[in-house]
PDB file of N, CA and C in Angstrom:
ATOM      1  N   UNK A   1    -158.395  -6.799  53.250  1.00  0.00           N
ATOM      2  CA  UNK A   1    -158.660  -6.016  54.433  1.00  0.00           C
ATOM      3  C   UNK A   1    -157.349  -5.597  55.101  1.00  0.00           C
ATOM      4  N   UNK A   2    -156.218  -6.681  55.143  1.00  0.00           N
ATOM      5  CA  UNK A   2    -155.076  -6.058  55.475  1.00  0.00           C
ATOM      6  C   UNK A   2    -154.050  -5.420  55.339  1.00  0.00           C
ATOM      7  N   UNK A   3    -154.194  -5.261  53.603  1.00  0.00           N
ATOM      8  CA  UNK A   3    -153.368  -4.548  52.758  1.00  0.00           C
ATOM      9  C   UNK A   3    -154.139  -3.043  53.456  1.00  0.00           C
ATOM     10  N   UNK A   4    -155.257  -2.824  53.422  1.00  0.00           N
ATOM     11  CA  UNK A   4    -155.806  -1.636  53.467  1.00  0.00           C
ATOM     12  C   UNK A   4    -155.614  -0.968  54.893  1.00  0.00           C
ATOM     13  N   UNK A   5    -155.667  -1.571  55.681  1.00  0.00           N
ATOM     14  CA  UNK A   5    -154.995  -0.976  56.913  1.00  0.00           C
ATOM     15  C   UNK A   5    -153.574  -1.003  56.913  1.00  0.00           C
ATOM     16  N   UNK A   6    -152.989  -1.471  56.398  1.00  0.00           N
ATOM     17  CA  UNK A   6    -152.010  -1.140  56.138  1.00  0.00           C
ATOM     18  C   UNK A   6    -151.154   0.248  55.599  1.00  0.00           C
ATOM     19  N   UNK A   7    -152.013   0.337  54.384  1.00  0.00           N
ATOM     20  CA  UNK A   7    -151.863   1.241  53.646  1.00  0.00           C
ATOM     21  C   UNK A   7    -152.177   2.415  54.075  1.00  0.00           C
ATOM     22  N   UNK A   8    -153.284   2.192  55.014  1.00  0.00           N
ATOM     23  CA  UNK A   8    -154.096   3.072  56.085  1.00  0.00           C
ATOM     24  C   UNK A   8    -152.725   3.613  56.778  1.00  0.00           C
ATOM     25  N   UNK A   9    -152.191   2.869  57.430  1.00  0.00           N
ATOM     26  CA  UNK A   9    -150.896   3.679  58.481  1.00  0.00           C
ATOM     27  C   UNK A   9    -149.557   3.834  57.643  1.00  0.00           C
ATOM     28  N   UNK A  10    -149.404   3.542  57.025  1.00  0.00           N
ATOM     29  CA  UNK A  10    -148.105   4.027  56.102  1.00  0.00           C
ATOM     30  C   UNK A  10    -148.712   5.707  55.477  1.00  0.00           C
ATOM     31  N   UNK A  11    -149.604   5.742  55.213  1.00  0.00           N
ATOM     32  CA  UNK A  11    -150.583   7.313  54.974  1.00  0.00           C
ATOM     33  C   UNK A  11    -150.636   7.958  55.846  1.00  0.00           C
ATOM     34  N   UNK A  12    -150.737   7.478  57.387  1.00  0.00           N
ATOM     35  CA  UNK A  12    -150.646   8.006  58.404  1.00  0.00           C
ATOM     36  C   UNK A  12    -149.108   8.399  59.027  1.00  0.00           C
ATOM     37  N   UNK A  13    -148.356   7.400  58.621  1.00  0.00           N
ATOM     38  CA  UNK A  13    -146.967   7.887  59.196  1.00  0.00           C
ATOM     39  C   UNK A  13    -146.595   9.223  58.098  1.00  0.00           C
ATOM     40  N   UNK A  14    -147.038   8.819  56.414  1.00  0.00           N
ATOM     41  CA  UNK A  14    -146.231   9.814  55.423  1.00  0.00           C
ATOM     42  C   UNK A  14    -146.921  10.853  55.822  1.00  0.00           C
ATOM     43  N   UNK A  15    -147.906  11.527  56.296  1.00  0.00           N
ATOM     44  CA  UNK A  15    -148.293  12.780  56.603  1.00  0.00           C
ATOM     45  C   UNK A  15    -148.650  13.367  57.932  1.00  0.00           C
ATOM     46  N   UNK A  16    -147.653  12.726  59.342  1.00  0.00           N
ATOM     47  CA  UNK A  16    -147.382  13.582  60.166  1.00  0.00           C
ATOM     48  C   UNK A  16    -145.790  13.556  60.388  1.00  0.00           C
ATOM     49  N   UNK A  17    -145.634  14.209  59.638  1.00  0.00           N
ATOM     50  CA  UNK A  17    -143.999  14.697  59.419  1.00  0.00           C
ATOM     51  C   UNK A  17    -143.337  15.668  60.802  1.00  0.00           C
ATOM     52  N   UNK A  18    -142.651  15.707  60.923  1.00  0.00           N
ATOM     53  CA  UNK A  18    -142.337  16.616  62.329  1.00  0.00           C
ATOM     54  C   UNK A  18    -141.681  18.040  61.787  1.00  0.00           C
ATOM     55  N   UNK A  19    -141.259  18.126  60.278  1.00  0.00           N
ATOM     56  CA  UNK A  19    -141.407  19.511  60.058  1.00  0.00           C
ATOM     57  C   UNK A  19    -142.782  20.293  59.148  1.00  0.00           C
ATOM     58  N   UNK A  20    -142.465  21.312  58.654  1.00  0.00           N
ATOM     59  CA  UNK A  20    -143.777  22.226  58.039  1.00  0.00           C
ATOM     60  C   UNK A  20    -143.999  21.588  56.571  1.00  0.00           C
ATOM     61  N   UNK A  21    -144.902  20.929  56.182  1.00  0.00           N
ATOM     62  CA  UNK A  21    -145.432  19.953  55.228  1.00  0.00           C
ATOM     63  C   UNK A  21    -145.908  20.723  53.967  1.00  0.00           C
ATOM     64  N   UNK A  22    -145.091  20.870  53.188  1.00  0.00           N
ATOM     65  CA  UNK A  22    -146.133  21.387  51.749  1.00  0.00           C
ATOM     66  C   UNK A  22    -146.890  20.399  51.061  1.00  0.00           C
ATOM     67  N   UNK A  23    -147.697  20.838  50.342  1.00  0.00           N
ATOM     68  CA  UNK A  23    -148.455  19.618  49.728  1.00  0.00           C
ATOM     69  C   UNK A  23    -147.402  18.656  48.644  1.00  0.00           C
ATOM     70  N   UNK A  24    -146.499  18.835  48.250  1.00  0.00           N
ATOM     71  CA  UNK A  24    -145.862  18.221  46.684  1.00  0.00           C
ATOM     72  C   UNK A  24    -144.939  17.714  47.771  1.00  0.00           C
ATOM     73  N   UNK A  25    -144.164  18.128  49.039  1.00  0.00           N
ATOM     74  CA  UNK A  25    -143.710  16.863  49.927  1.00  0.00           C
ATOM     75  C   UNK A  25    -144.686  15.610  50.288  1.00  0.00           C
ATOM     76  N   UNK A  26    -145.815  16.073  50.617  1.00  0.00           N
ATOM     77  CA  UNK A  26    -146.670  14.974  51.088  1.00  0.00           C
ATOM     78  C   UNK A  26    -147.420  13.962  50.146  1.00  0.00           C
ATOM     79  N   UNK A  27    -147.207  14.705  48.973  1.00  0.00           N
ATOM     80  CA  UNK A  27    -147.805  14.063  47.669  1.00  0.00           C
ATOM     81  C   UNK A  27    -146.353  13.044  47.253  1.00  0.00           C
ATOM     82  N   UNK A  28    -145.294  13.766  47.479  1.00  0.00           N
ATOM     83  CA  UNK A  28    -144.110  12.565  47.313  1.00  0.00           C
ATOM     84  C   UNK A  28    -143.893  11.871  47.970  1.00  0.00           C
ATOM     85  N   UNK A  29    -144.256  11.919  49.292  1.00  0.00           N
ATOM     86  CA  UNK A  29    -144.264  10.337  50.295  1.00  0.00           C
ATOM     87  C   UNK A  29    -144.781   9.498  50.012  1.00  0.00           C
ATOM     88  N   UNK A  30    -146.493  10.014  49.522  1.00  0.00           N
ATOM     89  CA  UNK A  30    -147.793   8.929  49.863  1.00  0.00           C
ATOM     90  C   UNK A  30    -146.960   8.191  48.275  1.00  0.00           C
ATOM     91  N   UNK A  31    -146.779   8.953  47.369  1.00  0.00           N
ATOM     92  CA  UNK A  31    -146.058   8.066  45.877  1.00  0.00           C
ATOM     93  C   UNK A  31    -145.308   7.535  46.266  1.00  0.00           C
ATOM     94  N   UNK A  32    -144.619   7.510  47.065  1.00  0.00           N
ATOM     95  CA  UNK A  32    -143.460   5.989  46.811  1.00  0.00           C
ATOM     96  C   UNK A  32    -143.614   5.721  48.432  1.00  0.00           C
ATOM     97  N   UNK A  33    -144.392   5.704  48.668  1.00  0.00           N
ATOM     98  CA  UNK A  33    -145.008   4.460  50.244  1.00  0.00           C
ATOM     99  C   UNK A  33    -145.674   3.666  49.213  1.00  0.00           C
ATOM    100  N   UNK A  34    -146.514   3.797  48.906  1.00  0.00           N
ATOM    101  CA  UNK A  34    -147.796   3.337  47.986  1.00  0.00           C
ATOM    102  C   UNK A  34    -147.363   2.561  46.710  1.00  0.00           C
ATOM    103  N   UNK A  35    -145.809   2.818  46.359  1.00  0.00           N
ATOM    104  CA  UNK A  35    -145.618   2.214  45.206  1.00  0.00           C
ATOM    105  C   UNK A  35    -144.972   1.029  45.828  1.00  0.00           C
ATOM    106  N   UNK A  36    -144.237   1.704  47.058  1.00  0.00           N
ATOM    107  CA  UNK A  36    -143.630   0.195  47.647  1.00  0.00           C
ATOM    108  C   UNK A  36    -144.536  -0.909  47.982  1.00  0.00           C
ATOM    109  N   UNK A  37    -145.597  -0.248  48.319  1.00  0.00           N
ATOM    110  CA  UNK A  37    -147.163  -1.534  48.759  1.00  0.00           C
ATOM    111  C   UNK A  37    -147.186  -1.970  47.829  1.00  0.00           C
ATOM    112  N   UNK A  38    -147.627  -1.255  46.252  1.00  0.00           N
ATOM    113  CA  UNK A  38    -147.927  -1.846  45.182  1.00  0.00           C
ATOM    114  C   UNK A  38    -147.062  -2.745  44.955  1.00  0.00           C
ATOM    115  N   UNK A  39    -145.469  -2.790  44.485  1.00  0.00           N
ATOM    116  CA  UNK A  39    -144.417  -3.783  43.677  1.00  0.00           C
ATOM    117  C   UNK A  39    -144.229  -4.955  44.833  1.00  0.00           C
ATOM    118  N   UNK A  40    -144.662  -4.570  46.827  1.00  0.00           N
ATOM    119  CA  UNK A  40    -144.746  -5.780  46.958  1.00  0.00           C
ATOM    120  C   UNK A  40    -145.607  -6.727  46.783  1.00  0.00           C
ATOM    121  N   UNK A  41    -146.941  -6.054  46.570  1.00  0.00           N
ATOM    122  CA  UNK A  41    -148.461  -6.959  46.429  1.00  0.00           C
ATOM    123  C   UNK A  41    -147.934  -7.663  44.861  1.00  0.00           C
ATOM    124  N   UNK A  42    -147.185  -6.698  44.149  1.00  0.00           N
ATOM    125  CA  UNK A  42    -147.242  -7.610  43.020  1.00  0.00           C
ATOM    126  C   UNK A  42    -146.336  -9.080  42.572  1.00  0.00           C
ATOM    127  N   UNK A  43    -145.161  -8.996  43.770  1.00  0.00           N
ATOM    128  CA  UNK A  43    -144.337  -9.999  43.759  1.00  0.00           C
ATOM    129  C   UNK A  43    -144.921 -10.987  44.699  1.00  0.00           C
ATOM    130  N   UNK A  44    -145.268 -10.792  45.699  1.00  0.00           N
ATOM    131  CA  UNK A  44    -146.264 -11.801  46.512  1.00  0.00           C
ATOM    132  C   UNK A  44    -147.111 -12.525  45.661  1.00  0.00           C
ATOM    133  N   UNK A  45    -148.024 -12.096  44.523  1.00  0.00           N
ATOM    134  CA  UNK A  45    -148.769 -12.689  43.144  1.00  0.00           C
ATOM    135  C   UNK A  45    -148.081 -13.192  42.466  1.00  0.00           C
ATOM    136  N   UNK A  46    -146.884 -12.844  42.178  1.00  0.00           N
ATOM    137  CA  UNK A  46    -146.358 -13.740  41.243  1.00  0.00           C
ATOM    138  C   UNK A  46    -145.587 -14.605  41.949  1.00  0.00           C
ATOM    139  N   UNK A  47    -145.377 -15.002  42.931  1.00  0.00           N
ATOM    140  CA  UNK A  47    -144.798 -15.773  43.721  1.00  0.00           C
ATOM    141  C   UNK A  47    -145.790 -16.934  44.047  1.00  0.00           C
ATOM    142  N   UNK A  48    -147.472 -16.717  43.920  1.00  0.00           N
ATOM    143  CA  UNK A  48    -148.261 -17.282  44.219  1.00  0.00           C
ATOM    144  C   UNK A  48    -148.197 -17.888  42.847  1.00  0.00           C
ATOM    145  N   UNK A  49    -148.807 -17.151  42.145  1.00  0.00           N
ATOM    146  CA  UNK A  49    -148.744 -17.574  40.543  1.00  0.00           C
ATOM    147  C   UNK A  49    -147.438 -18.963  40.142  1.00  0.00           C
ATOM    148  N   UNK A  50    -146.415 -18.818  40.458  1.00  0.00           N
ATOM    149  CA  UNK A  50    -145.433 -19.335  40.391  1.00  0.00           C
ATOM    150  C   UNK A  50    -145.700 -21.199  41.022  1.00  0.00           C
ATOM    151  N   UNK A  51    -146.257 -20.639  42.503  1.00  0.00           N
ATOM    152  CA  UNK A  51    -146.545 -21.881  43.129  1.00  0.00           C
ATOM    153  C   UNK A  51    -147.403 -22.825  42.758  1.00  0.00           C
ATOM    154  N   UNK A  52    -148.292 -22.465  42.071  1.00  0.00           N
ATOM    155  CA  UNK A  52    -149.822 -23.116  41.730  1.00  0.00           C
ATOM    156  C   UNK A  52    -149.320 -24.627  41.434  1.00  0.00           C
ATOM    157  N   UNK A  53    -148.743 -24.429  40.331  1.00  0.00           N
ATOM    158  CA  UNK A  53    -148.118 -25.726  40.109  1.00  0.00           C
ATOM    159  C   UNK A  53    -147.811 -27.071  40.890  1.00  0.00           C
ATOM    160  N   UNK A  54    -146.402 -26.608  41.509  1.00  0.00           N
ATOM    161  CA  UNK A  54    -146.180 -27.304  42.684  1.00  0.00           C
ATOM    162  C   UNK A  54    -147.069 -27.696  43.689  1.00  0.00           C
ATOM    163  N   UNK A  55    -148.471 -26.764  44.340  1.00  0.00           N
ATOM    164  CA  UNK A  55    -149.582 -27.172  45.034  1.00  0.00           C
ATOM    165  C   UNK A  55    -150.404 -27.975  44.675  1.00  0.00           C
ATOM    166  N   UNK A  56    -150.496 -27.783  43.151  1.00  0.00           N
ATOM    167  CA  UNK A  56    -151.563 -28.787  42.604  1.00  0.00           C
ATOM    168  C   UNK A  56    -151.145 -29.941  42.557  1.00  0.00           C
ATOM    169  N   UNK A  57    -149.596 -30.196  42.068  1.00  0.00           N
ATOM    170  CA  UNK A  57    -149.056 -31.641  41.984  1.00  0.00           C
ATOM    171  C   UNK A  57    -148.909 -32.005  43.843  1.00  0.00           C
ATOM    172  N   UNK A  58    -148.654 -31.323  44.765  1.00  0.00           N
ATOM    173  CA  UNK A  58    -148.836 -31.860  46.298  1.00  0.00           C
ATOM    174  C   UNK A  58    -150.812 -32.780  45.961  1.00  0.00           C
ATOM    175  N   UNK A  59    -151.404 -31.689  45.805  1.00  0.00           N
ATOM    176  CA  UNK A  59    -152.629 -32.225  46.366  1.00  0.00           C
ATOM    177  C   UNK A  59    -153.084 -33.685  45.416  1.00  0.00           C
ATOM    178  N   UNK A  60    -152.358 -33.441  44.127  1.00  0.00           N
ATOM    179  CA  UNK A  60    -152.949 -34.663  43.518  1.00  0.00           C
ATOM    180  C   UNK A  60    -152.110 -35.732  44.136  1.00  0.00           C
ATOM    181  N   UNK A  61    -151.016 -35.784  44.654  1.00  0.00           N
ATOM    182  CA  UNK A  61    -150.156 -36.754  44.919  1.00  0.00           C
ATOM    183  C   UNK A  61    -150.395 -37.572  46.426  1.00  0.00           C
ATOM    184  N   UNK A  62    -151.409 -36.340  47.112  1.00  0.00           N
ATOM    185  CA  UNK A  62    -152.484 -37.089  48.398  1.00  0.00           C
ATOM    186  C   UNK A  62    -153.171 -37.868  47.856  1.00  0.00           C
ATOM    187  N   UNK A  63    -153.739 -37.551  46.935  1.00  0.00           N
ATOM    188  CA  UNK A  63    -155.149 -38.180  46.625  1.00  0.00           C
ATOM    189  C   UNK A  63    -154.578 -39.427  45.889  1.00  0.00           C
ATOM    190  N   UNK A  64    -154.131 -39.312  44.595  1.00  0.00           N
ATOM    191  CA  UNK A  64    -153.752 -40.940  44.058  1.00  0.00           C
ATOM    192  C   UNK A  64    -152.658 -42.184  45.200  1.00  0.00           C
ATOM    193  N   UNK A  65    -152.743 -41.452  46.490  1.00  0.00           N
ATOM    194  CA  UNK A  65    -152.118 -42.617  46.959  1.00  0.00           C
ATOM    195  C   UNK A  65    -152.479 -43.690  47.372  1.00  0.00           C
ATOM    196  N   UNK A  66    -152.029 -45.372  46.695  1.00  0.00           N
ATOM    197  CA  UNK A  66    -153.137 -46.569  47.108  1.00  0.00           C
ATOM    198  C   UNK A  66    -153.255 -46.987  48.710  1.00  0.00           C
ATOM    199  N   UNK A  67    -154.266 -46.970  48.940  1.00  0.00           N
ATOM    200  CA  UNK A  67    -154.540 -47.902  50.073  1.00  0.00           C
ATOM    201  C   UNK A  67    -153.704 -49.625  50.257  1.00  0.00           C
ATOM    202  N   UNK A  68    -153.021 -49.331  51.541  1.00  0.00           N
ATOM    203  CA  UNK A  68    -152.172 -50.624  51.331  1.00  0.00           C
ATOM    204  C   UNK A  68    -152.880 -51.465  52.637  1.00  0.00           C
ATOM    205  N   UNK A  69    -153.765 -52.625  52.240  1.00  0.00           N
ATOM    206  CA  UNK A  69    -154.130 -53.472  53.192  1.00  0.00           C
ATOM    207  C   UNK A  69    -153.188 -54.016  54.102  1.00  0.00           C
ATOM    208  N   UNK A  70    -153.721 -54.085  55.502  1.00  0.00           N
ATOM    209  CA  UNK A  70    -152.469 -54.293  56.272  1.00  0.00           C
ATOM    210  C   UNK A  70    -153.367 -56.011  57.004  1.00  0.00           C
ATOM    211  N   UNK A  71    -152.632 -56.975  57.050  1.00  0.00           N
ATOM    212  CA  UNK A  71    -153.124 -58.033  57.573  1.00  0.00           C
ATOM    213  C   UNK A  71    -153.153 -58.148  58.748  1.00  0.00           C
ATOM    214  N   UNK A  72    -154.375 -58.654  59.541  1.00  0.00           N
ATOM    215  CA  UNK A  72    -154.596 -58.585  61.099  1.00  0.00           C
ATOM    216  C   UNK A  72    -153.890 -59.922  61.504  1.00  0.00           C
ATOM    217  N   UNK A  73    -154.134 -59.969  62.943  1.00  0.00           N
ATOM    218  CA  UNK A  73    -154.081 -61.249  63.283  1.00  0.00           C
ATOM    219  C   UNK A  73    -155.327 -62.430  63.081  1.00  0.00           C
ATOM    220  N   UNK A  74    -156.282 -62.066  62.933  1.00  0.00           N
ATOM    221  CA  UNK A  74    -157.707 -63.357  62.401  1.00  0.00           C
ATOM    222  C   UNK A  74    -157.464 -63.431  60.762  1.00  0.00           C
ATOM    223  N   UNK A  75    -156.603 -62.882  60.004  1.00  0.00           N
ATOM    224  CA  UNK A  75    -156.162 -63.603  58.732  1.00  0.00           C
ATOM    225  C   UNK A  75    -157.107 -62.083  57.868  1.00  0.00           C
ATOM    226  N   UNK A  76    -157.045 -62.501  56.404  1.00  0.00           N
ATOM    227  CA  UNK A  76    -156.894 -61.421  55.090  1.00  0.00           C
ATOM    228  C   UNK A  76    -158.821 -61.743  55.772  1.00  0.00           C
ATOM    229  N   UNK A  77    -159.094 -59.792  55.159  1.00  0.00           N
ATOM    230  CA  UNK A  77    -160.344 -60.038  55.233  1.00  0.00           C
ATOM    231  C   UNK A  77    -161.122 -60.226  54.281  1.00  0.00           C
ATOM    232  N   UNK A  78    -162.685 -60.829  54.459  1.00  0.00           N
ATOM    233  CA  UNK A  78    -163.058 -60.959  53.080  1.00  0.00           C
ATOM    234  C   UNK A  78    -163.439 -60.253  52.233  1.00  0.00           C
ATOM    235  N   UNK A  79    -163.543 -60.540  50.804  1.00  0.00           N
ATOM    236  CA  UNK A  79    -164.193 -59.615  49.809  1.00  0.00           C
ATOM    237  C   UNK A  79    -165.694 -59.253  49.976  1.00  0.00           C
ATOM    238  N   UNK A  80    -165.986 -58.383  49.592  1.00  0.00           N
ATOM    239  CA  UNK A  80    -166.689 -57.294  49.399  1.00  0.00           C
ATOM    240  C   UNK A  80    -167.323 -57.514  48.530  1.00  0.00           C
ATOM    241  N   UNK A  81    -168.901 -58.590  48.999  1.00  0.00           N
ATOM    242  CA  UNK A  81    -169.815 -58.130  47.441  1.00  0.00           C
ATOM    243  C   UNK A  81    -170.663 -57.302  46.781  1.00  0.00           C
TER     244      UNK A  81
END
């Protein structure tokens, strides 16, 4: 949704130009506004892509961590049948 409004006003800035607009000027803005959106959406993905890894080893490294009993003052508690 936010790429697209986005893209929405970068379309809007490339075609109110403050001089007299032919079409093959305005057709060369919206191409390289639009390509710049594109090559950044695509490095943002591979930047994600990249991370997966590292996130997955965070989340497994929450989860396998042991529970360390901590002793009260009324002594170890009992087992659990």
């Amino acid at each position: 949704m936010r790429v697209m409004r986005t893209a929405g006003t970068l379309a809007q800035c490339a075609s109110c130009a403050r001089t007299r607009n032919t079409h093959y000027d305005a057709a060369s803005r919206y191409a390289k506004l639009f390509a710049e959106l594109g090559a950044v959406s695509l490095a943002v993905g591979v930047v994600l892509v990249v991370l997966i890894p590292f996130l997955r080893k965070l989340i497994t490294d929450k989860a396998e961590t042991p529970l360390v009993e901590v002793p009260t003052a009324a002594g170890p508690a009992a087992a659990a049948v």
